[in-house]
Protein backbone atom coordinates (compact mmCIF):
# COMPACT_ATOMS: atom_id res chain seq x y z
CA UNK A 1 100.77 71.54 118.40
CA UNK A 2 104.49 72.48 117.98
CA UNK A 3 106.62 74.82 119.77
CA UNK A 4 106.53 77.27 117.19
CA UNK A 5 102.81 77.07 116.56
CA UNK A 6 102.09 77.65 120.19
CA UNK A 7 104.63 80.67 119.84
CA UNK A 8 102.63 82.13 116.93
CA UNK A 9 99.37 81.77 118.90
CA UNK A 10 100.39 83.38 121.78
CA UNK A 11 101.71 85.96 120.02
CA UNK A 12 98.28 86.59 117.96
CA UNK A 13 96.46 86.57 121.25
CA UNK A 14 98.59 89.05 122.57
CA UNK A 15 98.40 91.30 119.62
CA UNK A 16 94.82 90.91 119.03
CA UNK A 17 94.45 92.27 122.64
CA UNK A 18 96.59 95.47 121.63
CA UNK A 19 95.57 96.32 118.40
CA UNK A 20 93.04 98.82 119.64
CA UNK A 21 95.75 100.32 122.15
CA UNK A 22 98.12 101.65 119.75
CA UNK A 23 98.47 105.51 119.26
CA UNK A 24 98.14 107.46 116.37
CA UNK A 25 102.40 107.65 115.78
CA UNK A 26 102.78 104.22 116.34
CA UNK A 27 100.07 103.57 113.99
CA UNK A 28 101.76 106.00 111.08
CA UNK A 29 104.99 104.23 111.77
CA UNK A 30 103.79 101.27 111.00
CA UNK A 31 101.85 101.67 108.07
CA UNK A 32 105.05 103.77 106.30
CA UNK A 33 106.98 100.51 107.62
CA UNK A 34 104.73 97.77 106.81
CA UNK A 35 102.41 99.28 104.09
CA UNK A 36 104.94 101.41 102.08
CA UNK A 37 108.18 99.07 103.45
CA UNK A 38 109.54 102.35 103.97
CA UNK A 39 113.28 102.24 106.15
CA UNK A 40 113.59 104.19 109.04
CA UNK A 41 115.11 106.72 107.90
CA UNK A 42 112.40 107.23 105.03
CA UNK A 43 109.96 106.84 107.83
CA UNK A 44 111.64 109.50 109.63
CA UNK A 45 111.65 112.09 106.57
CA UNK A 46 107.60 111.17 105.74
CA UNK A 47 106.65 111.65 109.50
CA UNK A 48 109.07 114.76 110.29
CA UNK A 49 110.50 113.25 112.87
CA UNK A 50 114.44 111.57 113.41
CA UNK A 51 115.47 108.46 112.35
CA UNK A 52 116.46 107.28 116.16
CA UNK A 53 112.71 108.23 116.98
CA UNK A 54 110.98 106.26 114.69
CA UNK A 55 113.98 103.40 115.83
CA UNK A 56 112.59 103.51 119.50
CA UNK A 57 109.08 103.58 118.34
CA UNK A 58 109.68 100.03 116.27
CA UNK A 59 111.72 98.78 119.07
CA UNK A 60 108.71 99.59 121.73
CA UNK A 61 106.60 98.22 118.79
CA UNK A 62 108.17 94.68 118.47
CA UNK A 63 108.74 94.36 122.43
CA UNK A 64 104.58 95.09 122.62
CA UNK A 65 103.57 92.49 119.98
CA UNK A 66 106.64 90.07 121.68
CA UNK A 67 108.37 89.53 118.37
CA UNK A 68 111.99 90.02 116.98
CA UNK A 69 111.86 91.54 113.42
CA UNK A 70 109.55 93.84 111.14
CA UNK A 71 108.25 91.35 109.27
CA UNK A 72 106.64 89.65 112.32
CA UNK A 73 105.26 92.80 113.48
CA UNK A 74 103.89 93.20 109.28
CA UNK A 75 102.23 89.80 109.69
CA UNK A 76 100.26 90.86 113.12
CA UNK A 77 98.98 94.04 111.71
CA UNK A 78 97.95 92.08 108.60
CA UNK A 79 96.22 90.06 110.44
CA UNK A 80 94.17 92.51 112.74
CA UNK A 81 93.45 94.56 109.88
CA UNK A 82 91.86 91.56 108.09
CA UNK A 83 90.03 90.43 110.98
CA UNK A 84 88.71 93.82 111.08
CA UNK A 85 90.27 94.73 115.35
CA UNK A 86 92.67 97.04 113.91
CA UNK A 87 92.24 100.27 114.52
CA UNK A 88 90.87 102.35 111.33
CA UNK A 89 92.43 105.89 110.68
């Protein structure tokens, strides 16, 4: 197994363990984010909140599922969702 593969798994494992731990905010930002590849300001205008708000959210967001960018973050939620431990709202 490569270094990168071993990454990717322990990220997985990590996330799989949190999807049912994320709040109701964190699970709107992400769907407007992932889903609807919305920025953060658009994010901040659907969810009526600021645009530095939803910022700290995605930061907490990617530090929780120990990844760097949005589309990493995309891929994990993908992937609980379709393994059916994501949380349904």
């Amino acid at each position: 197994m490569t270094t990168g593969e071993q990454r990717r798994n322990k990220r997985d494992q990590r996330a799989e363990s949190m999807g049912g731990k994320l709040s109701g905010r964190q699970r709107e930002i992400l769907i407007c984010r992932c889903v609807y590849g919305m920025t953060s300001a658009e994010t901040g205008i659907e969810l009526f909140i600021a645009e530095g708000t939803v910022k700290s959210y995605v930061a907490r967001l990617l530090d929780r599922f120990a990844v760097r960018t949005m589309n990493q973050a995309c891929y994990i939620l993908g992937k609980l969702y379709r393994e059916g431990d994501g949380q349904n709202g």
